[in-house]
Structure formats: C-alpha cells, structure tokens
Protein backbone atom coordinates (compact mmCIF):
# COMPACT_ATOMS: atom_id res chain seq x y z
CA UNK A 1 137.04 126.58 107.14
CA UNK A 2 133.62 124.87 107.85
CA UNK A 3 132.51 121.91 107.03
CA UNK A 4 129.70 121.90 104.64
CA UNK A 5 126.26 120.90 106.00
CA UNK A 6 123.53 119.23 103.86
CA UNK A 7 120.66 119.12 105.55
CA UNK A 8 119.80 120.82 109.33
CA UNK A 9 116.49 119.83 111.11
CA UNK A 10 116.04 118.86 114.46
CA UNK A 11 112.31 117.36 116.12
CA UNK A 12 110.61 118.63 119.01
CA UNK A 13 109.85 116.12 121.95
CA UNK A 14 106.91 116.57 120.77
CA UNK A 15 107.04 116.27 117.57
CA UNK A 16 108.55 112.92 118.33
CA UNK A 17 105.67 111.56 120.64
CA UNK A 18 103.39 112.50 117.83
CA UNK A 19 105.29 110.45 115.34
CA UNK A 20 106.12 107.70 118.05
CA UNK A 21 101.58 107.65 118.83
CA UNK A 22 100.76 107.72 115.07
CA UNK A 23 102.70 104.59 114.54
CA UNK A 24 101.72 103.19 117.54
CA UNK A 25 98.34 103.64 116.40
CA UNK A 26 98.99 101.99 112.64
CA UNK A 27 100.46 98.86 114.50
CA UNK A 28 97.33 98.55 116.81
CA UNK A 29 95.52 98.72 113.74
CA UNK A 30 97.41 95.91 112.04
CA UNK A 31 97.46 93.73 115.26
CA UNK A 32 96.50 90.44 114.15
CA UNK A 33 96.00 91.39 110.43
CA UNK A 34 99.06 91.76 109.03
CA UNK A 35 101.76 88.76 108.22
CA UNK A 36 105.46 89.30 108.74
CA UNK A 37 107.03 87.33 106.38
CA UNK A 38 110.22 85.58 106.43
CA UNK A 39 113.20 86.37 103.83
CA UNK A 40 112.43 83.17 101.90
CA UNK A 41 108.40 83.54 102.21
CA UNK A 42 108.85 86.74 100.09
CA UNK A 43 111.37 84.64 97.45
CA UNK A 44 108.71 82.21 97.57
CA UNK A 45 105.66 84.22 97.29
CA UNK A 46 107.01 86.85 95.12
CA UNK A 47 105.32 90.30 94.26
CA UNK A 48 101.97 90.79 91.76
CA UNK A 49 103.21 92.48 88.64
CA UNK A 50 100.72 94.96 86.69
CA UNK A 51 100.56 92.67 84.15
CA UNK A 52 99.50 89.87 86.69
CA UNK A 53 97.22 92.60 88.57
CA UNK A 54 95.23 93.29 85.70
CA UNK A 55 94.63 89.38 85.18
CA UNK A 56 92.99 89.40 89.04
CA UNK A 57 91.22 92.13 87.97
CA UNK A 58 89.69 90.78 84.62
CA UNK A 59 89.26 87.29 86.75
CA UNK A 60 87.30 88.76 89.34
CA UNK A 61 85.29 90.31 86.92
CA UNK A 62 84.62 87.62 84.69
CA UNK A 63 83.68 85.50 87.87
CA UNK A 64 80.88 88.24 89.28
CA UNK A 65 79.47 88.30 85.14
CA UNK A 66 79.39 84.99 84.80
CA UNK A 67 79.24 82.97 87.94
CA UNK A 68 78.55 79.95 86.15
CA UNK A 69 82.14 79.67 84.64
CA UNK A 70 83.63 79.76 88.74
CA UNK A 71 84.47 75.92 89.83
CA UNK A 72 83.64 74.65 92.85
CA UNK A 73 87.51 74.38 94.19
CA UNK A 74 87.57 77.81 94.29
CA UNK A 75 86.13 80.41 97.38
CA UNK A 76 84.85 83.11 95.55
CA UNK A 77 83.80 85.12 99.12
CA UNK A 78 87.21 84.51 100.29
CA UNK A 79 88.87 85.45 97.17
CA UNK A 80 86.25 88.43 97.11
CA UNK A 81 87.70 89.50 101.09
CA UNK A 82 91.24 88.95 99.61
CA UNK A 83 90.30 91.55 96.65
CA UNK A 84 89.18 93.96 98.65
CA UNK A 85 91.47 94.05 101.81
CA UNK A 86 94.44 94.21 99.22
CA UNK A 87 92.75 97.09 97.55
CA UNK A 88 92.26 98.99 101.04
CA UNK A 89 96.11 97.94 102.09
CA UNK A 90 97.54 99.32 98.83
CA UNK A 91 96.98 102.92 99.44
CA UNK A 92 98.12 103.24 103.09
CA UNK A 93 100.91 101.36 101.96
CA UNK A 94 102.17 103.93 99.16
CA UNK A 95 101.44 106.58 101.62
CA UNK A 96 103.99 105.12 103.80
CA UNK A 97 106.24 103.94 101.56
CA UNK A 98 106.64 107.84 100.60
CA UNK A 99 107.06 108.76 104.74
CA UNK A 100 109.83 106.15 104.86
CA UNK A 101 111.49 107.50 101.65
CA UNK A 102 111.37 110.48 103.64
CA UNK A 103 113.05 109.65 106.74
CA UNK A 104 115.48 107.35 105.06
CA UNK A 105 116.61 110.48 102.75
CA UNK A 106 116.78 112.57 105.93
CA UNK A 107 118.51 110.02 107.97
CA UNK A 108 120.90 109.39 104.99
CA UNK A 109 122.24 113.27 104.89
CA UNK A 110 122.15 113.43 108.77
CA UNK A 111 124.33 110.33 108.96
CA UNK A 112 126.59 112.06 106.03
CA UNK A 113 126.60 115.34 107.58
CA UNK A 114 127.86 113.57 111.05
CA UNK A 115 130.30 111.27 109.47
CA UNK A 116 132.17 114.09 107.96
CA UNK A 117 132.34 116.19 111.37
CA UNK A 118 133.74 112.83 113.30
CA UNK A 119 136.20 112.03 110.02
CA UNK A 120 137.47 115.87 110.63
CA UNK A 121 137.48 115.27 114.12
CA UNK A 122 139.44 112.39 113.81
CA UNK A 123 141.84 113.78 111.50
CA UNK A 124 142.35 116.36 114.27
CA UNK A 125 142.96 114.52 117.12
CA UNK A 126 145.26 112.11 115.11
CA UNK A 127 147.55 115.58 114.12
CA UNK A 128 147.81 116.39 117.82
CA UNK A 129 148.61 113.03 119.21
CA UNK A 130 151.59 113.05 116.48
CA UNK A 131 152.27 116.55 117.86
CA UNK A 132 152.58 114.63 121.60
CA UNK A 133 149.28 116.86 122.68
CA UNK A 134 148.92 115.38 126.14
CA UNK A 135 145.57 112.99 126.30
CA UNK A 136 145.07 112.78 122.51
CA UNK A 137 147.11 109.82 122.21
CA UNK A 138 144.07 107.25 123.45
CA UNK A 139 141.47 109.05 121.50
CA UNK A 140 143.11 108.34 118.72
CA UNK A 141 143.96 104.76 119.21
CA UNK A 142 140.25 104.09 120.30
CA UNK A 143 139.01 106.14 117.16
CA UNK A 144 141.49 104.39 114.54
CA UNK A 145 140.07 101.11 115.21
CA UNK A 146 137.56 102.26 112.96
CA UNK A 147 139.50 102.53 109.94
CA UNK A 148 140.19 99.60 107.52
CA UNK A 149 143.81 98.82 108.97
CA UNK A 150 143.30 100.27 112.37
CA UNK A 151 142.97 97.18 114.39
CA UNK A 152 145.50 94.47 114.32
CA UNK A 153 144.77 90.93 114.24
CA UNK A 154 145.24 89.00 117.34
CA UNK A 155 148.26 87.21 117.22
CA UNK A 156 149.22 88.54 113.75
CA UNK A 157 151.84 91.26 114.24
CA UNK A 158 152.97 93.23 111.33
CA UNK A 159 156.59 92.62 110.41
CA UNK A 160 158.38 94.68 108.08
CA UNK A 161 159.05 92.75 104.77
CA UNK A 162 155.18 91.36 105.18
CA UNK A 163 153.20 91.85 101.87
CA UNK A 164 150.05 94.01 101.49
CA UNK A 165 146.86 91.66 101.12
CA UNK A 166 145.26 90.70 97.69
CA UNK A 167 142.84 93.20 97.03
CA UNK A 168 142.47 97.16 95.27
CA UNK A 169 145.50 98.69 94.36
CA UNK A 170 145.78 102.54 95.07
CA UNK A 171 145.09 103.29 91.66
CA UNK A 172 142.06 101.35 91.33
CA UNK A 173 140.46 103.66 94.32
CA UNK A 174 137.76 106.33 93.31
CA UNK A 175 138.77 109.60 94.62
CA UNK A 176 135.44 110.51 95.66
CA UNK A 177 133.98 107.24 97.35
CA UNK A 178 133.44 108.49 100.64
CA UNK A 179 131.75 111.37 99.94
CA UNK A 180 129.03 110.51 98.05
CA UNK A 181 125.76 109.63 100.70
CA UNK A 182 124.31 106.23 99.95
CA UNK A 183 120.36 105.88 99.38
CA UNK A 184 119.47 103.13 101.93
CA UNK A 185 122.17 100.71 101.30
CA UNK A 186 124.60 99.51 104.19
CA UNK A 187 126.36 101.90 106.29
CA UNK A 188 128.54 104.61 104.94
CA UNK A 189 132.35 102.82 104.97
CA UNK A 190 135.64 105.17 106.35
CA UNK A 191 138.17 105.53 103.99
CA UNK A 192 141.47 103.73 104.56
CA UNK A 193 144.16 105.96 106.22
C-alpha cells in the first residue's frame, strides 16, 4: 500500500534563480537601511500595537495642525522620515510575510511527506536486518540512532534490572503525535521505537 502524499511540487532551475535574483534584489535594496536586531533588542523595543499606532497617527497630526504645541526636544523632520519610511516598509513587509507563510506551509508538508517515506523506510530495513538480510544490519544501526533510545550513552551500558527514566508513561502518549505536521515550530520529532 502507498504511502499517502500531501503535497507534490517540484521548482525548475529556473524557477529557483528567479526566486534566488528577486531576493537578491530586496536585500540590495535594504543594504544599509534595514537593522537586524538582536533577540533582546526586540524584548526591549517591543512591537507598535493598533491602539499605540493610532496614537502616532493622531500625534503626527496634531503636530502638522498645530505646530505651536511641538517642543523643541523633539525632531519633527526626523520623526516626519520615521513616519513615512515605516509607512512604505509596512506593505512590502505583509507582502512577504504572506510569501514566507507560503514556503513555510510548503516546506512543512514536504518535510512531512519525506519523514513518513524515511520512517517506512526505516521500519523496512529494521524487518530485514531481524530477518539476517545481508547488508541491512548497518543501515539500521546508523538509522536507529535517530530514535529516542537509539543511541547509548557513552559509558552507560544498559543492564537488565536498570529502571526506565522519569518521564511519560505509555499511557500518557497521544496516539497520533507524529503524524500531525507542525506549522513552523521545531523540527518534526520520531516516535520512540
């Protein structure tokens, strides 16, 4: 019986130089514009809520009615460049926000897809090396590292009479786990043998 397949698509060479030029392009663009911030500068700095958006926007146009009310502390030209390059960055940025939703998706069912054909394969290869199929035996060993288990601590031989670690019980294990694709989170885990 087959395995099912989600999702079958496959790129062009150049399909892919297109893709690989475009963003090429984008970063020339950006060269020297845009900030890469580190993990705390974006704790630190935060995101603009609507809420907070709409008081910029209300600011900015309270400050162009009545100049009078702006203090001298602040820039009003540089807040005025800050206005508008944020307004021209916000709609390339939903644009590609949307293109990276949509190779993340794809990516996400393509990794699936191939997970479940090298689980099957796997599952394969481990029948015929317990069936003494001649040259199975190291495929398996090098492809069970890869399962929770499958490598043994160095130094720390199992004995029988050791106990299991701390951790799930059997019971405690959703049935269906591993097959459901995860939406940009960390890779997809093996199940246990």
């Amino acid at each position: 019986m087959a395995l099912d397949n989600l999702i079958s698509v496959s790129f062009t060479d150049e399909e892919l130089t297109k893709i690989s030029t475009a963003i090429e392009q984008i970063n020339t663009i950006l060269k020297g514009k845009a900030i890469n911030l580190t993990p705390e500068d974006r704790r630190q700095y935060g995101s603009i809520a609507d809420r907070n958006k709409l008081l910029v926007d209300k600011a900015k146009f309270y400050m162009e009615k009545a100049p009078h009310t702006v203090p001298k502390t602040i820039d009003k030209a540089e807040f005025d460049r800050d206005y508008a390059a944020r307004g021209q960055v916000e709609a390339p940025l939903r644009e590609l926000t949307m293109v990276a939703e949509k190779l993340r998706d794809t990516k996400t069912l393509l990794d699936y897809d191939n997970l479940q054909v090298a689980q099957a394969y796997y599952r394969y290869v481990k029948f015929l090396a317990e069936q003494n199929e001649p040259g199975t035996t190291t495929i398996y060993q090098d492809l069970r590292q890869h399962y929770h288990g499958g490598r043994k601590a160095e130094g720390k031989e199992k004995k029988p009479g050791d106990k299991k670690p701390e951790g799930k019980k059997p019971e405690d294990k959703k049935p269906d786990d591993k097959k459901k694709p995860d939406n940009g989170g960390p890779d997809i885990h093996l199940p246990e043998e």
